[in-house]
Protein backbone atom coordinates (compact mmCIF):
# COMPACT_ATOMS: atom_id res chain seq x y z
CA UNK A 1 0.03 10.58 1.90
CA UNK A 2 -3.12 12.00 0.07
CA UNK A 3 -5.28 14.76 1.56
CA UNK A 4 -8.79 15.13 1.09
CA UNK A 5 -10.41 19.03 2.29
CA UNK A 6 -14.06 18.62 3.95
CA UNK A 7 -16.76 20.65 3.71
CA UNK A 8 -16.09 24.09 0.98
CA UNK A 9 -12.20 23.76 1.99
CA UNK A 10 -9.86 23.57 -1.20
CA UNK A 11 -5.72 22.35 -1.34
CA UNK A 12 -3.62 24.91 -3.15
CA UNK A 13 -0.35 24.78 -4.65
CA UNK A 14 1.14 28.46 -4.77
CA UNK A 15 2.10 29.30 -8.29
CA UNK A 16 5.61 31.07 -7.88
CA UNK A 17 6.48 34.78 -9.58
CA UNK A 18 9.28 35.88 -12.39
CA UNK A 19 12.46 36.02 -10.46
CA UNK A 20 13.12 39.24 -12.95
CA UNK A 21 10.81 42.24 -13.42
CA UNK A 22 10.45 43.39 -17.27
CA UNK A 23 12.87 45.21 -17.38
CA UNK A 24 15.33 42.82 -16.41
CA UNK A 25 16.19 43.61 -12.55
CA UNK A 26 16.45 40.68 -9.89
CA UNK A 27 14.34 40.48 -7.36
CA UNK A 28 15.51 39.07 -4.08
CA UNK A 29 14.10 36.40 -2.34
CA UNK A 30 13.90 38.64 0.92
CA UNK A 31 11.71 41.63 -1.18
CA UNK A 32 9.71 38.96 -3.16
CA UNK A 33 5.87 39.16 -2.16
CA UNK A 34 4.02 35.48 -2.05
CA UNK A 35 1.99 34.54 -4.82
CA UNK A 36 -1.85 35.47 -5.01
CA UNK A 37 -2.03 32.44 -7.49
CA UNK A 38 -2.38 29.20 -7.79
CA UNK A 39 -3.70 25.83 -8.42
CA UNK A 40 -6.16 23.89 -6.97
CA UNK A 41 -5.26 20.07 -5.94
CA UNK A 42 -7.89 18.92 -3.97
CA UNK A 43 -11.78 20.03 -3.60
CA UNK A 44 -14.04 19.52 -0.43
CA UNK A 45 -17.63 18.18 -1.28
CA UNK A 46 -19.03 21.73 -0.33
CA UNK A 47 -20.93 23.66 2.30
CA UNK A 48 -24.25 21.90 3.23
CA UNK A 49 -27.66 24.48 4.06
CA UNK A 50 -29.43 24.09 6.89
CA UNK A 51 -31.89 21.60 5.25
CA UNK A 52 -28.54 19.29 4.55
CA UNK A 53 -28.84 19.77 0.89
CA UNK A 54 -25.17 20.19 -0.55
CA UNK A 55 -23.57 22.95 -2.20
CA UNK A 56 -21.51 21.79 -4.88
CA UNK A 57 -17.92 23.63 -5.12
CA UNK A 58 -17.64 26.56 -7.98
CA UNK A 59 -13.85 25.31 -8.61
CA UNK A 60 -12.37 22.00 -9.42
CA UNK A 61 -9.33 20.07 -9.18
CA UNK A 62 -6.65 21.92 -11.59
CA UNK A 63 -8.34 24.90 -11.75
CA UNK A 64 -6.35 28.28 -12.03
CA UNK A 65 -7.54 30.47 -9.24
CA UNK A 66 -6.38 34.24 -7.84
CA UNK A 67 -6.75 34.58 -3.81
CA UNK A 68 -6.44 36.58 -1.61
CA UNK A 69 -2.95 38.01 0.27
CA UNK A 70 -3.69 36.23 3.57
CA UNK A 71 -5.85 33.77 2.90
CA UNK A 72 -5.62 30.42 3.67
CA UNK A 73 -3.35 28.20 6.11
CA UNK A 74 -0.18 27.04 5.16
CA UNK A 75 0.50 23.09 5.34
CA UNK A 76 3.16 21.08 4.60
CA UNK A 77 2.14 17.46 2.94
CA UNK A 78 4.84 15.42 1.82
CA UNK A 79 7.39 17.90 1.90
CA UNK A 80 5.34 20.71 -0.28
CA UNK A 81 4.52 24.15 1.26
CA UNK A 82 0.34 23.74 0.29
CA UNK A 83 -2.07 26.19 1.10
CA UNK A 84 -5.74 25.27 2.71
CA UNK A 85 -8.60 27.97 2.63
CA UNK A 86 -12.29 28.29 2.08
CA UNK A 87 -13.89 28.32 -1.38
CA UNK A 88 -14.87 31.70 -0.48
CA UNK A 89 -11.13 33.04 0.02
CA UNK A 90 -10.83 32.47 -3.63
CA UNK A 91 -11.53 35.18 -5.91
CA UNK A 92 -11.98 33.55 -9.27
CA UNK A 93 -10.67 30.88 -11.76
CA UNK A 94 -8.36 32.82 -14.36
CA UNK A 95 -9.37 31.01 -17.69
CA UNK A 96 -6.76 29.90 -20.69
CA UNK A 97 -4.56 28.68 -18.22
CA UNK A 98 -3.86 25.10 -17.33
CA UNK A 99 -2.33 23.78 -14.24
CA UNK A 100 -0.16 21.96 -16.85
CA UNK A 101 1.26 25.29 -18.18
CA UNK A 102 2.01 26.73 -14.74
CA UNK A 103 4.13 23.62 -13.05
């Protein structure tokens, strides 16, 4: 199935933690917090003004992005836990990484 957001909606794939902290302790699954990272699959067109005239997205597909704690609804497409939220949930691309480097 493919998914397409509308409008300034993006499709993110949570980026999972360390399962150790530094200094070597394991953390459980039950006091793990969910990611505030991720990558971005899919991009809306972006928000229109009121004249119509489009606003194009500030992110792009495979972008590395931080967010918010509860932003965003979860979805499940094709058996992946996704995340949908408005471009403005996102609080910024964290550059040097590639979406490659973080599947």
């Amino acid at each position: 199935m493919t998914f397409k957001p509308l409008h300034d909606r993006v499709l993110v794939r949570r980026i999972e933690s360390d399962e150790k902290t530094k200094g070597g302790l394991i953390i459980p699954d039950s006091a793990k917090e969910k990611p505030a990272e991720g990558v971005v699959v899919a991009c809306g067109e972006g928000a229109r003004k009121d004249s119509g005239e489009l606003i194009a997205m500030a992110v792009s597909d495979g972008d590395h992005i931080l967010f918010g704690k509860w932003s965003g609804t979860e979805v499940t497409i094709d058996g992946e836990e996704l995340l949908i939220m408005k471009e403005s949930d996102i609080l910024g691309i964290i550059e040097g990484k590639s979406a490659a480097a973080a599947a």
